[in-house]
Protein backbone atom coordinates (compact mmCIF):
# COMPACT_ATOMS: atom_id res chain seq x y z
CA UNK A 1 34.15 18.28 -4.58
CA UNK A 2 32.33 14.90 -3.68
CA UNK A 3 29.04 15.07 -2.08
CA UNK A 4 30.53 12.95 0.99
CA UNK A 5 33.15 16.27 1.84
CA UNK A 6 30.99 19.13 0.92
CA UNK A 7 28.49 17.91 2.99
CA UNK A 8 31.26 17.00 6.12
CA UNK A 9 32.46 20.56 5.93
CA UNK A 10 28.49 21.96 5.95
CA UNK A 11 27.67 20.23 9.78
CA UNK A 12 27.10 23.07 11.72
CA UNK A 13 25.77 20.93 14.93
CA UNK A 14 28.73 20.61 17.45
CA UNK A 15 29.71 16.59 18.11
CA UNK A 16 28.72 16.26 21.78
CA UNK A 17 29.78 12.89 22.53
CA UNK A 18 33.40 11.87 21.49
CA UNK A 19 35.21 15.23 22.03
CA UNK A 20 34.52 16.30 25.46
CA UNK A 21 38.08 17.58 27.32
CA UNK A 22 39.67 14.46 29.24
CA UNK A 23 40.17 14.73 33.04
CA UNK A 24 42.77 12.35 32.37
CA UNK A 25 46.90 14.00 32.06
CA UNK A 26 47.82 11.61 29.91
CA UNK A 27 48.70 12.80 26.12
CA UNK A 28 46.71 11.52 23.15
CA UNK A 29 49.81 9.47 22.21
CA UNK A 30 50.01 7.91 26.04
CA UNK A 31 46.62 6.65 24.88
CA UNK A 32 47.41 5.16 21.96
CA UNK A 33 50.10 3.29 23.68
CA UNK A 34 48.19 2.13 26.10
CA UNK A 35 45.73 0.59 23.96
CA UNK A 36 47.67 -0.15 20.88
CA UNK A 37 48.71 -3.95 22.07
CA UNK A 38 44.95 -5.34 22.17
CA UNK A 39 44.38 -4.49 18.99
CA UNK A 40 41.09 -3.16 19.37
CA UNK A 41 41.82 0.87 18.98
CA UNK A 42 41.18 3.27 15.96
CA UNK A 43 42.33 6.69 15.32
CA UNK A 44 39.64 8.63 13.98
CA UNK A 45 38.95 12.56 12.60
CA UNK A 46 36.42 14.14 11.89
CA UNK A 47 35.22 16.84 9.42
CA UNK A 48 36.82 19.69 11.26
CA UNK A 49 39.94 17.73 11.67
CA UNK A 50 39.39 16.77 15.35
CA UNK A 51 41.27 13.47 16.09
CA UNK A 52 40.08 11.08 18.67
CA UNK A 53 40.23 7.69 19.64
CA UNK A 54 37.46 4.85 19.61
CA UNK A 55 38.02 1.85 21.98
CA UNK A 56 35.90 -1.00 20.60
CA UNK A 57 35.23 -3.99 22.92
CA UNK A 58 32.46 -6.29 21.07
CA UNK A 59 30.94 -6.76 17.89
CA UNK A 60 27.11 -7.20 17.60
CA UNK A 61 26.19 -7.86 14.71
CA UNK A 62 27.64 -8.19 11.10
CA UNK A 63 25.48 -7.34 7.92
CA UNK A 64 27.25 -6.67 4.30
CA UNK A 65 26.73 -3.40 4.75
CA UNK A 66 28.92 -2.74 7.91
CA UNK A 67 29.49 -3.80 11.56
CA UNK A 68 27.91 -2.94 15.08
CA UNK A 69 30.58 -2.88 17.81
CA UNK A 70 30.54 -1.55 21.70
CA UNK A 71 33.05 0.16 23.21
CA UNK A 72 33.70 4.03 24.16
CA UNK A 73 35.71 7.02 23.67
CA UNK A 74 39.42 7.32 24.89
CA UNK A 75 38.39 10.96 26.03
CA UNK A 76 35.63 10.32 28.09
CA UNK A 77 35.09 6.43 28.43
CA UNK A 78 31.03 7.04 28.14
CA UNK A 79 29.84 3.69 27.04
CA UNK A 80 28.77 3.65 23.44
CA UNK A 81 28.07 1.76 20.06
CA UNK A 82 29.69 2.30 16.68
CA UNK A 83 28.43 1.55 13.40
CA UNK A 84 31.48 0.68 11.23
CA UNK A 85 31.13 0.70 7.16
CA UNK A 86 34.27 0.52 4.27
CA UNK A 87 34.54 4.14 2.72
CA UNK A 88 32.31 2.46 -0.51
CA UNK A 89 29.61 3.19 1.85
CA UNK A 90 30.83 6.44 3.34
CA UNK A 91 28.37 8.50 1.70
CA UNK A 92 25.14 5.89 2.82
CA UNK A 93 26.23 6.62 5.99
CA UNK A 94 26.65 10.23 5.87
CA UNK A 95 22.94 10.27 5.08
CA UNK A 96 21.59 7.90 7.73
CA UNK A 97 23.73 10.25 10.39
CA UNK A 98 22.04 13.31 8.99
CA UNK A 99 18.57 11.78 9.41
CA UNK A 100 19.06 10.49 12.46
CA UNK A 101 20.49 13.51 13.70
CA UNK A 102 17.39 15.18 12.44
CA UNK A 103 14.40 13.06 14.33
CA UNK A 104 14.99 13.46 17.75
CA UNK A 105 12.31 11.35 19.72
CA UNK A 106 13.13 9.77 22.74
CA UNK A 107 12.30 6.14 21.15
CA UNK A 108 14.76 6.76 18.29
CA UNK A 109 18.36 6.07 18.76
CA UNK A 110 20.00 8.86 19.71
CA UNK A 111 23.63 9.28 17.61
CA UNK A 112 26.71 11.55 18.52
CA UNK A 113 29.39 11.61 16.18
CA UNK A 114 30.06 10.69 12.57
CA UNK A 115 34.29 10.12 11.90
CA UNK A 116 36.73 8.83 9.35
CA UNK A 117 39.76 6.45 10.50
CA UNK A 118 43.08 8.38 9.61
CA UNK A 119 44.05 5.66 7.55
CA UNK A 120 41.23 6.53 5.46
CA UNK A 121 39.58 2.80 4.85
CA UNK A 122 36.61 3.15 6.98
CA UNK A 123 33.47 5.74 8.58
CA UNK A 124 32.56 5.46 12.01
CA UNK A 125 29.21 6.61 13.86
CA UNK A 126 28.99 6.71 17.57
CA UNK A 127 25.37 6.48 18.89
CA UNK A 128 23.94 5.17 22.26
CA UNK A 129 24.30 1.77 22.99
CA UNK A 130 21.09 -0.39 23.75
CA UNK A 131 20.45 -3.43 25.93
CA UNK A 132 19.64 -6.30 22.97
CA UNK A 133 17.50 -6.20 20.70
CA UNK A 134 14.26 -6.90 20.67
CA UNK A 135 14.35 -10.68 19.18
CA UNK A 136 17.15 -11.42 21.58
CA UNK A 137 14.99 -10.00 24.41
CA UNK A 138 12.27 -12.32 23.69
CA UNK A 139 13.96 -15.11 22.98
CA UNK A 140 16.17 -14.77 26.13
CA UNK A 141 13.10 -15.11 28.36
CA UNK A 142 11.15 -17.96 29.29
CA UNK A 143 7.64 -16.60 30.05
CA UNK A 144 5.50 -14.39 27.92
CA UNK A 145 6.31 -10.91 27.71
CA UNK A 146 3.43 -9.30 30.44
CA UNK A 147 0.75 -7.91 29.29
CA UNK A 148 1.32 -3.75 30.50
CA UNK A 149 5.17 -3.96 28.88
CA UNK A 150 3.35 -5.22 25.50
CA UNK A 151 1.02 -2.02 25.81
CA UNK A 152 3.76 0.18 26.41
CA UNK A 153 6.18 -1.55 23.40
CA UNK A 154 3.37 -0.95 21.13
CA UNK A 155 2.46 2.64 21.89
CA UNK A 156 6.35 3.24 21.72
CA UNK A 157 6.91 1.88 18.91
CA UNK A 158 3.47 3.00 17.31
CA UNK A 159 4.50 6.57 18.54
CA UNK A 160 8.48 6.60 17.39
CA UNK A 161 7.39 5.58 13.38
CA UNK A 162 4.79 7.92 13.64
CA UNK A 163 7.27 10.30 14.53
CA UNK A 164 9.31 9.73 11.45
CA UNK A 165 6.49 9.51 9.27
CA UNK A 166 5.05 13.11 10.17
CA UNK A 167 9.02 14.69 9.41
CA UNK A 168 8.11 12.76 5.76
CA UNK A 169 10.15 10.01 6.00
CA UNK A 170 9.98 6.25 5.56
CA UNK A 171 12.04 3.97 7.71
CA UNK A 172 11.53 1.28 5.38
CA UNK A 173 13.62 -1.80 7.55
CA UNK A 174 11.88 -2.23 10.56
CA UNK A 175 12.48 -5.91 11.55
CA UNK A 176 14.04 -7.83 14.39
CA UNK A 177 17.55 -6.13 14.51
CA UNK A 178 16.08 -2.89 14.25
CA UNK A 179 14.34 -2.66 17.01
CA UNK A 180 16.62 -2.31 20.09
CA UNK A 181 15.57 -2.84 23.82
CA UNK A 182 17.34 -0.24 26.58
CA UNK A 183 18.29 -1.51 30.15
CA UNK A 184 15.11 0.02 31.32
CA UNK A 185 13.07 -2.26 28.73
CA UNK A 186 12.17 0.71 26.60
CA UNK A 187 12.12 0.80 22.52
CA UNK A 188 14.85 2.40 20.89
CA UNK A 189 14.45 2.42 16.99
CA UNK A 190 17.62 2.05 15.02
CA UNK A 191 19.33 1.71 11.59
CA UNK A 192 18.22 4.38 9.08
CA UNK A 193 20.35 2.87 6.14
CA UNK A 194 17.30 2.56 3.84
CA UNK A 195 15.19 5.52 5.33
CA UNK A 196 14.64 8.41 2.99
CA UNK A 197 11.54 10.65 1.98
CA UNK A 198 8.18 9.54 0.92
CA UNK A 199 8.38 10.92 -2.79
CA UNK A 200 11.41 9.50 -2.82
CA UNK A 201 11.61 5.63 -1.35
CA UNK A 202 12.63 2.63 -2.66
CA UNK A 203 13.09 -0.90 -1.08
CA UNK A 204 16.93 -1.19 -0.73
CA UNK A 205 16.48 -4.18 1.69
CA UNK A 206 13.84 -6.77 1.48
CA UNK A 207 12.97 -9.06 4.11
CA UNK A 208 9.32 -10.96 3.09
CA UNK A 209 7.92 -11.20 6.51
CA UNK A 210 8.26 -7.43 6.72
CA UNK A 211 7.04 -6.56 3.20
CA UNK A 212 3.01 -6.37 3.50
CA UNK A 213 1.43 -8.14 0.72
CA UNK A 214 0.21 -5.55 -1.99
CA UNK A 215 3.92 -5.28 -3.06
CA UNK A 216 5.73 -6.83 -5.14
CA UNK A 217 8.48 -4.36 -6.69
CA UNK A 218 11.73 -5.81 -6.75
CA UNK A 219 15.05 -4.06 -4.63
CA UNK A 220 15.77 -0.48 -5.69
CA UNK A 221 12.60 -0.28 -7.95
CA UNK A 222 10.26 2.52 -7.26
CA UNK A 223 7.46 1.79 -5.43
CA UNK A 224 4.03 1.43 -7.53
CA UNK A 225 2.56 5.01 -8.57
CA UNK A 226 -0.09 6.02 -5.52
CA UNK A 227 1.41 3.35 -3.27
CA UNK A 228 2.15 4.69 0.35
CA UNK A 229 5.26 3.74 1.69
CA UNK A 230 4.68 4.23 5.33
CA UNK A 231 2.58 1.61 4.91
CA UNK A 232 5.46 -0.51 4.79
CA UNK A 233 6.39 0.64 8.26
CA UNK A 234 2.75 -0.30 9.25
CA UNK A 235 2.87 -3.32 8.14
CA UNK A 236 6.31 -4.03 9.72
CA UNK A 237 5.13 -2.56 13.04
CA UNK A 238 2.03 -5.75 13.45
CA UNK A 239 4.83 -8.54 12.29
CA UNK A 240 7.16 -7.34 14.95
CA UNK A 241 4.49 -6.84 17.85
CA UNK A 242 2.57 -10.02 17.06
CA UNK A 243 6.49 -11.88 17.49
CA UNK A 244 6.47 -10.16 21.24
CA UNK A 245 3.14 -11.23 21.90
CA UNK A 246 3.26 -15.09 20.45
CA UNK A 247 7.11 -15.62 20.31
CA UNK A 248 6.07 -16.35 16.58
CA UNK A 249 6.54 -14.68 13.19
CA UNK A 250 3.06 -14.47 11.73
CA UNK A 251 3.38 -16.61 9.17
CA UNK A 252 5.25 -19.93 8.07
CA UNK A 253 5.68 -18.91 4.31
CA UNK A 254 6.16 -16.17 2.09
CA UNK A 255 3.32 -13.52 2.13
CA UNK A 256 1.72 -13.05 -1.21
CA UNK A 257 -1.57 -11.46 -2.52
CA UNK A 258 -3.27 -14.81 -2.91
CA UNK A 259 -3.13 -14.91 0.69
CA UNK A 260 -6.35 -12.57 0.70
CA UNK A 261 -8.15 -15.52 -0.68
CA UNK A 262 -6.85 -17.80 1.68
CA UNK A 263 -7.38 -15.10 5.44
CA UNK A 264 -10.17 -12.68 3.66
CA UNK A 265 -9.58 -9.03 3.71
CA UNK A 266 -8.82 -8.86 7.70
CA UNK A 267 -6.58 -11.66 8.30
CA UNK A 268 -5.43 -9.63 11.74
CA UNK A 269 -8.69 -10.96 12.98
CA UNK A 270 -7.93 -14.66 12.16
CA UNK A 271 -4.16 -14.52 13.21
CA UNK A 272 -4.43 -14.31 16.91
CA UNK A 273 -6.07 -17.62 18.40
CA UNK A 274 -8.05 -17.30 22.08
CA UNK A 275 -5.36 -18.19 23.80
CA UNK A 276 -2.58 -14.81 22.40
CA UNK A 277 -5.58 -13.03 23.31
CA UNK A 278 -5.96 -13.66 26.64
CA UNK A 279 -2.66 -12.58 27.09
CA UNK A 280 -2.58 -9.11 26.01
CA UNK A 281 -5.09 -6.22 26.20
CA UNK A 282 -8.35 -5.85 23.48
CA UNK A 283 -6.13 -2.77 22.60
CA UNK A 284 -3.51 -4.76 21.86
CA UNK A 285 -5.39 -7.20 19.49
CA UNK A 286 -7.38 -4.46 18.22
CA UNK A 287 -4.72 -1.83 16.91
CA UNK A 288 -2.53 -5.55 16.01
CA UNK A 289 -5.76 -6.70 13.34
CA UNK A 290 -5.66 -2.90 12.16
CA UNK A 291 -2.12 -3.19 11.62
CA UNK A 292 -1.88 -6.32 9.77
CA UNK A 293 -4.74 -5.71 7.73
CA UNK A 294 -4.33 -7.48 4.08
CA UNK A 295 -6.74 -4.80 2.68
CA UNK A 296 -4.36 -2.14 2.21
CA UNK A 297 -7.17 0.42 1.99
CA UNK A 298 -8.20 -0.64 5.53
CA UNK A 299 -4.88 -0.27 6.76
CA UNK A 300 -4.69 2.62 9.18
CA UNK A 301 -1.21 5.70 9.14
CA UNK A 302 -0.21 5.56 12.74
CA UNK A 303 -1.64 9.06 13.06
CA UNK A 304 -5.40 7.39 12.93
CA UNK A 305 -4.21 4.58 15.41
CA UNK A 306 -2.74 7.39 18.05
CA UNK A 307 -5.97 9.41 17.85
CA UNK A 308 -8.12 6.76 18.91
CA UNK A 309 -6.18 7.07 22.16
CA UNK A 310 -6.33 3.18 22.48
CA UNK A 311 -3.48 3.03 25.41
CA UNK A 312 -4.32 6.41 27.52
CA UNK A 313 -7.66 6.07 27.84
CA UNK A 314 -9.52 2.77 28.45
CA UNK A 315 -12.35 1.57 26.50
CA UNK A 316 -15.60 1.35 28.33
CA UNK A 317 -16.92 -2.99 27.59
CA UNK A 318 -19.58 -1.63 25.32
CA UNK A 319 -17.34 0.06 23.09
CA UNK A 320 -14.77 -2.65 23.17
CA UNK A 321 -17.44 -5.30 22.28
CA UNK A 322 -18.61 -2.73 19.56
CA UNK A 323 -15.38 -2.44 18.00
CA UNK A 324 -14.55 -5.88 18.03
CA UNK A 325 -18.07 -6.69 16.13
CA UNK A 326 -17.21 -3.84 13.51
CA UNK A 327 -13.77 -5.69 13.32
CA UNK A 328 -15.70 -9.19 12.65
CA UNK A 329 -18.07 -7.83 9.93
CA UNK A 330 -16.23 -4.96 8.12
């Protein structure tokens, strides 16, 4: 039996979303009819053999690997987003469901359902639908993003990863379209396609902004022997919050190891001119230079970062300037 269908008929946890009773009289083939001449239905099962239909009203975004629509449930018209892939990628998806099922953390995206279209060419998961995401966000506004949201961003995301890093796992794609922004301007993270577990990870998608330096395995290699991987997800965590701070990536050109010759072993330090600074907290810049550290031995697991309680509990000025003179000379 294929991995895909022993592991279907194994899901113990009930779907909650897509198959609560309809209030409505109509019959499931009333429904069909009434949505069959936009074009925009699809007749899904799942792995118990519980039909349902998904109403799809936008897509998102496109990627070879599937597509991102809105849209809801014919049963219940709850708002939702569905993640779309061709059955080559059924069991990929199978796996991110499972995971994400697994990590519940109120920053993660939440999912609901995983189904197959009756015609059998495609795999369908329904998860929460988000706001934008977080390039959109910032690009969609004209001023800076304020200095408190930055804080609470950061801690967010800083607490989310950390999250999935103490359950073992490595996100391992945290960029951009990954990061999604609710209506109440909260971090949602999303898109576990190339997560898996620590002793296990491999790079499946490489975007060179988001890779930190040290690396330089190729796609679907294994990562160097005693290399962390979550420090990927550090590293990818200070790209993405120096873009909300500075509207900028970080830098203008590939990221290599002779960069460390170029920015010294801290380059977080030498990243943020006066003026980024004044417009976010010293926690902010502080836990951003530890982030982005080009000394990967320097680099901090999000675990050290949360204990230093940077964003609960403010620094008296001594310490601050203390810390920021360790950051200068270390």
């Amino acid at each position: 039996m294929p991995f895909g269908n022993w592991l279907i008929r194994r899901i113990k946890q009930p779907f909650q979303c897509c198959y609560r009773k309809s209030t409505a009289n109509s019959s499931a083939i009333d429904v069909i009819e009434k949505y069959r001449k936009s074009g925009n239905i699809l007749l899904v099962e799942n792995g118990h053999g519980v039909r349902n239909i998904l109403v799809f009203h936008k897509e998102l975004y496109r990627s070879e690997r599937g597509l991102i629509y809105t849209g809801y449930c014919a049963t219940n018209r709850v708002p939702v987003a569905f993640k779309v892939v061709p059955l080559t990628h059924r069991d990929n998806l199978i796996e991110e469901y499972m995971i994400m099922r697994f990590l519940c953390h109120e920053n993660i995206l939440k999912v609901w359902a995983l189904d197959f279209s009756v015609r059998g060419h495609s795999a369908v998961m329904t998860m929460d639908v988000a706001r934008c995401d977080l390039y959109a966000l910032i690009n969609l506004i004209d001023e800076y993003v304020p200095l408190l949201q930055l804080d609470k961003w950061m801690e967010e995301l800083i607490s989310a990863v950390n999250y999935v890093h103490s359950n073992d796992y490595v996100h391992g794609d945290l960029n951009y379209k990954n990061v999604l922004i609710t209506e109440g301007l909260c971090i949602k993270i999303a898109d576990f396609g190339s997560a898996d577990k620590r002793s296990n990870f491999k790079l499946t998608r490489y975007d060179p902004l988001f890779v930190p330096p040290e690396l330089s395995c190729r796609l679907s290699e294994p990562i160097p022997y005693g290399y962390d991987p979550r420090l990927i997800d550090v590293w990818s965590i200070g790209v993405l919050m120096f873009y909300a701070l500075t509207k900028q990536p970080p830098f203008t050109e590939v990221v290599t190891k002779s960069a460390t010759d170029v920015h010294g072993n801290c380059p977080g330090d030498t990243l943020l001119y006066q003026e980024d600074r004044e417009r976010c907290s010293v926690h902010y810049s502080i836990v951003l230079s530890k982030l982005m550290d080009f000394n990967v031995k320097r680099r901090p697991q999000l675990i050290h970062v949360i204990n230093q309680n940077y964003f609960n509990q403010p620094l008296i000025q001594d310490q601050l300037v203390a810390e920021q003179i360790f950051q200068m000379f270390s």
